[in-house]
Protein backbone atom coordinates (compact mmCIF):
# COMPACT_ATOMS: atom_id res chain seq x y z
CA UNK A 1 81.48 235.32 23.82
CA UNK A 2 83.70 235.20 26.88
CA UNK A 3 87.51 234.79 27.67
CA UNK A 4 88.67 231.38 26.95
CA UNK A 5 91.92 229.98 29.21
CA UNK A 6 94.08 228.63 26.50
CA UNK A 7 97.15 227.77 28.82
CA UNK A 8 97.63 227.38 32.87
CA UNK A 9 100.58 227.59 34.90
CA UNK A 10 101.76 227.60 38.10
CA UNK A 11 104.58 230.24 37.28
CA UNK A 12 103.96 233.54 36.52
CA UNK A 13 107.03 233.83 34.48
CA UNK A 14 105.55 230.63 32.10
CA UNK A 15 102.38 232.64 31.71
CA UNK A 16 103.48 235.69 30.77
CA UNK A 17 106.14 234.17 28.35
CA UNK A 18 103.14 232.28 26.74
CA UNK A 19 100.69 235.92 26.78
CA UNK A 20 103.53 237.66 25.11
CA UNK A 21 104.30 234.92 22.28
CA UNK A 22 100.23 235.03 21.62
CA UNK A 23 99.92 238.90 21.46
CA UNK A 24 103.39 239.25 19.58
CA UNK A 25 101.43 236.68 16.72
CA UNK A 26 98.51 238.92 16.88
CA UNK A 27 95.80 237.57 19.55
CA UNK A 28 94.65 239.37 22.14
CA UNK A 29 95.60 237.85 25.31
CA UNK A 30 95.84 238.22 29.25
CA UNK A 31 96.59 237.40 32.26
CA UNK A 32 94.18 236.18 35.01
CA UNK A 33 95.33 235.20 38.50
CA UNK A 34 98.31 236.85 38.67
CA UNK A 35 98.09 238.68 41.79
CA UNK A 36 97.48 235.87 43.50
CA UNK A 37 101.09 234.18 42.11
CA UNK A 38 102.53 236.97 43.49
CA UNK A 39 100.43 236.54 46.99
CA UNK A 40 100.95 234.14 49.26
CA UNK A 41 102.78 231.18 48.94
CA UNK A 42 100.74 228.40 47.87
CA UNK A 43 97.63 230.51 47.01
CA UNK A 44 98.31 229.90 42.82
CA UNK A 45 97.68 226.12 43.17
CA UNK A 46 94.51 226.60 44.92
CA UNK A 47 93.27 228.59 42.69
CA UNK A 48 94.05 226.56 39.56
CA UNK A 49 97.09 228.27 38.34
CA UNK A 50 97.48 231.84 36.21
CA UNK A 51 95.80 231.65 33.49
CA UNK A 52 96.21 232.98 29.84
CA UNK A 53 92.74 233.42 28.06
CA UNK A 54 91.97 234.80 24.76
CA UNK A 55 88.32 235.49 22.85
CA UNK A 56 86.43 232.67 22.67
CA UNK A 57 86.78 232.69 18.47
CA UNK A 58 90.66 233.30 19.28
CA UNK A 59 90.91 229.92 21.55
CA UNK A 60 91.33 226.87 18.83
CA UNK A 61 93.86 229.20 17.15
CA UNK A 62 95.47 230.18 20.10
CA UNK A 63 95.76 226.41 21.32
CA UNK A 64 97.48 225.25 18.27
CA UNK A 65 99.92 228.19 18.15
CA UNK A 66 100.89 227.46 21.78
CA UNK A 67 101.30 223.76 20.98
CA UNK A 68 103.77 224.39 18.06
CA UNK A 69 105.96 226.86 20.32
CA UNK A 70 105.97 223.63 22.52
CA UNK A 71 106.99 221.20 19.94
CA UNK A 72 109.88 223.31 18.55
C-alpha cells in the first residue's frame, strides 16, 4: 500500500501546518512537491499543489482529522 494525498495546497506554509497537526496526532505524514513551491514562480499550480500524503490505511483517518481542525 502506497502514500495516499490526504490534503493539497498551493502554499507551502498550509501544507506543512497540516503535516505537522497529522504527525503531532500520531500519523505518519509528508510532504511531496515542496521543492517545487519553493522553485519557480508558478511551477506549484502546474504541478497540482504540495501535497500531504499518509499510508494508505492512515488516509480515511487522516481525512477526518484534517476536516475537524477545519471546522473548529
Amino acid at each position: 500500500m502506497g502514500p495516499v494525498t490526504v490534503f493539497r495546497s498551493y502554499n507551502l506554509a498550509d501544507a506543512d501546518l497540516v503535516r505537522s497537526r497529522l504527525e503531532a496526532a500520531g500519523f505518519t505524514a509528508e510532504i511531496i512537491h515542496d521543492t517545487a513551491a519553493l522553485g519557480a514562480e508558478g511551477y506549484t499550480m502546474a504541478i497540482g499543489g504540495v501535497k500531504v500524503q499518509v499510508p494508505e490505511e492512515q488516509a480515511q483517518e487522516a481525512r477526518a482529522f484534517i476536516e475537524a481542525k477545519n471546522e473548529e
